[in-house]
C-alpha atoms as a PDB file:
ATOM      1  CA  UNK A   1     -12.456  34.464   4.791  1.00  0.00           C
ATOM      2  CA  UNK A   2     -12.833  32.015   7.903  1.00  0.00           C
ATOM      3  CA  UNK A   3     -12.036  28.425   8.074  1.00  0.00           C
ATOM      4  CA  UNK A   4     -15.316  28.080   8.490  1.00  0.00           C
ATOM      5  CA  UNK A   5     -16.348  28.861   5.331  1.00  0.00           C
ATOM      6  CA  UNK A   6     -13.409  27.305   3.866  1.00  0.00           C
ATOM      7  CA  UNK A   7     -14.644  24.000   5.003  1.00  0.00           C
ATOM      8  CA  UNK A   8     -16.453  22.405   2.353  1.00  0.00           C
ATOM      9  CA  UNK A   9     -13.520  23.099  -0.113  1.00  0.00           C
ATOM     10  CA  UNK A  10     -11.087  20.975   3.047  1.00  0.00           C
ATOM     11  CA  UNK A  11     -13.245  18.012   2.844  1.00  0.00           C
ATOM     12  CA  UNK A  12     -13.702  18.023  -0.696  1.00  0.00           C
ATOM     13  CA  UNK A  13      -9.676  17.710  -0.988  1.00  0.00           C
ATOM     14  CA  UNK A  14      -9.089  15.772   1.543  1.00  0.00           C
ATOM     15  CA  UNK A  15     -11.401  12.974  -0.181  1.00  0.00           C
ATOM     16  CA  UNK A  16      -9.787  13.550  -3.445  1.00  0.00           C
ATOM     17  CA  UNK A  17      -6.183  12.722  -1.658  1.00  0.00           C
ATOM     18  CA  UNK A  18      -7.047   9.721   0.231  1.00  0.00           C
ATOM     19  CA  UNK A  19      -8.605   8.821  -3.389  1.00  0.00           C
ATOM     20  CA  UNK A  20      -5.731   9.167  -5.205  1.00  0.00           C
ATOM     21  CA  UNK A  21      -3.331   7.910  -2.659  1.00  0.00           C
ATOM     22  CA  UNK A  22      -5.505   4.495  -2.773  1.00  0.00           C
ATOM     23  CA  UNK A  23      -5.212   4.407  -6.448  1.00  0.00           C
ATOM     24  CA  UNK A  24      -1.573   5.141  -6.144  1.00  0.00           C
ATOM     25  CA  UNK A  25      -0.985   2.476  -3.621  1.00  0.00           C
ATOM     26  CA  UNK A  26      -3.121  -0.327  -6.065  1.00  0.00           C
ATOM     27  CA  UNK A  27      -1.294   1.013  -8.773  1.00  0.00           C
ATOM     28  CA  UNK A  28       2.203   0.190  -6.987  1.00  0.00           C
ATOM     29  CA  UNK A  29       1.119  -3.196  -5.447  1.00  0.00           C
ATOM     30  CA  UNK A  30      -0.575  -4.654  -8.872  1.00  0.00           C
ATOM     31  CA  UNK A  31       2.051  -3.728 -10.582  1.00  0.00           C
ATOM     32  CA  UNK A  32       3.038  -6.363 -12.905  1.00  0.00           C
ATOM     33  CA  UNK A  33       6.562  -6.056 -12.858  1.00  0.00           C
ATOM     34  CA  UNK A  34       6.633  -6.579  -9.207  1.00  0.00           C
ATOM     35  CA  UNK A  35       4.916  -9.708  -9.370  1.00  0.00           C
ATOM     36  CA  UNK A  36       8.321 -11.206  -8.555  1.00  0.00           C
ATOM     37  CA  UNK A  37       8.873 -10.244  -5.683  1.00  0.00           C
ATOM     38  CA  UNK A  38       5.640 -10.766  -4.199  1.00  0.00           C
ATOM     39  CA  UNK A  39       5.194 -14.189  -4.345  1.00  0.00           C
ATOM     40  CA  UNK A  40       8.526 -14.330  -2.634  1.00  0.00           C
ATOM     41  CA  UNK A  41       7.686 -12.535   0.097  1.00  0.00           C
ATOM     42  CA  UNK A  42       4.232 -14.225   0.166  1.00  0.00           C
ATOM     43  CA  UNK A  43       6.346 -17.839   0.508  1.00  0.00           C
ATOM     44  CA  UNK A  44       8.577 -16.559   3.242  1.00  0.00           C
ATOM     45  CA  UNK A  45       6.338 -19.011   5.862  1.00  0.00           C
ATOM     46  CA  UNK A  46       6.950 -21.900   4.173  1.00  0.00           C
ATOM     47  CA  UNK A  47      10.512 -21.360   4.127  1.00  0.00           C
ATOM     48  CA  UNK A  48      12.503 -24.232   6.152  1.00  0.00           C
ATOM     49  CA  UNK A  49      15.071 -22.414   8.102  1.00  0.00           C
ATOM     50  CA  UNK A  50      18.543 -23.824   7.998  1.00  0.00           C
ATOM     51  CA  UNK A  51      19.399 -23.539  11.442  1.00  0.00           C
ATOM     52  CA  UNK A  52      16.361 -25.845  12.032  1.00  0.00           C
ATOM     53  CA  UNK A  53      17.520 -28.752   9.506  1.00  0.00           C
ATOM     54  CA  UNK A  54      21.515 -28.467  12.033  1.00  0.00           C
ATOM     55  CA  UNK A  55      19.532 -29.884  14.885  1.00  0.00           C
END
């Protein structure tokens, strides 16, 4: 068999991967238990920095 042939088969998995990798990374981000740690990182802007409050 050629690559050629063997096409259709390489884009069929290659959409199935990129599928399940987005799924994966929705799953990992919406976890709940890292709810946390989000909205800490997602208030790191409106952090004062100590070094500014010195001057």
């Amino acid at each position: 068999m050629d690559l050629v042939a063997l096409q259709p088969l390489f884009s069929t998995l290659w959409v199935v991967w990129f599928f399940v990798l987005f799924i994966g990374i929705l799953l990992r981000v919406l976890a709940p238990a890292r709810k946390r740690e989000l909205e800490q990182a997602g208030g790191i802007p409106f952090r004062e920095d100590v070094s500014d409050r010195r001057r």
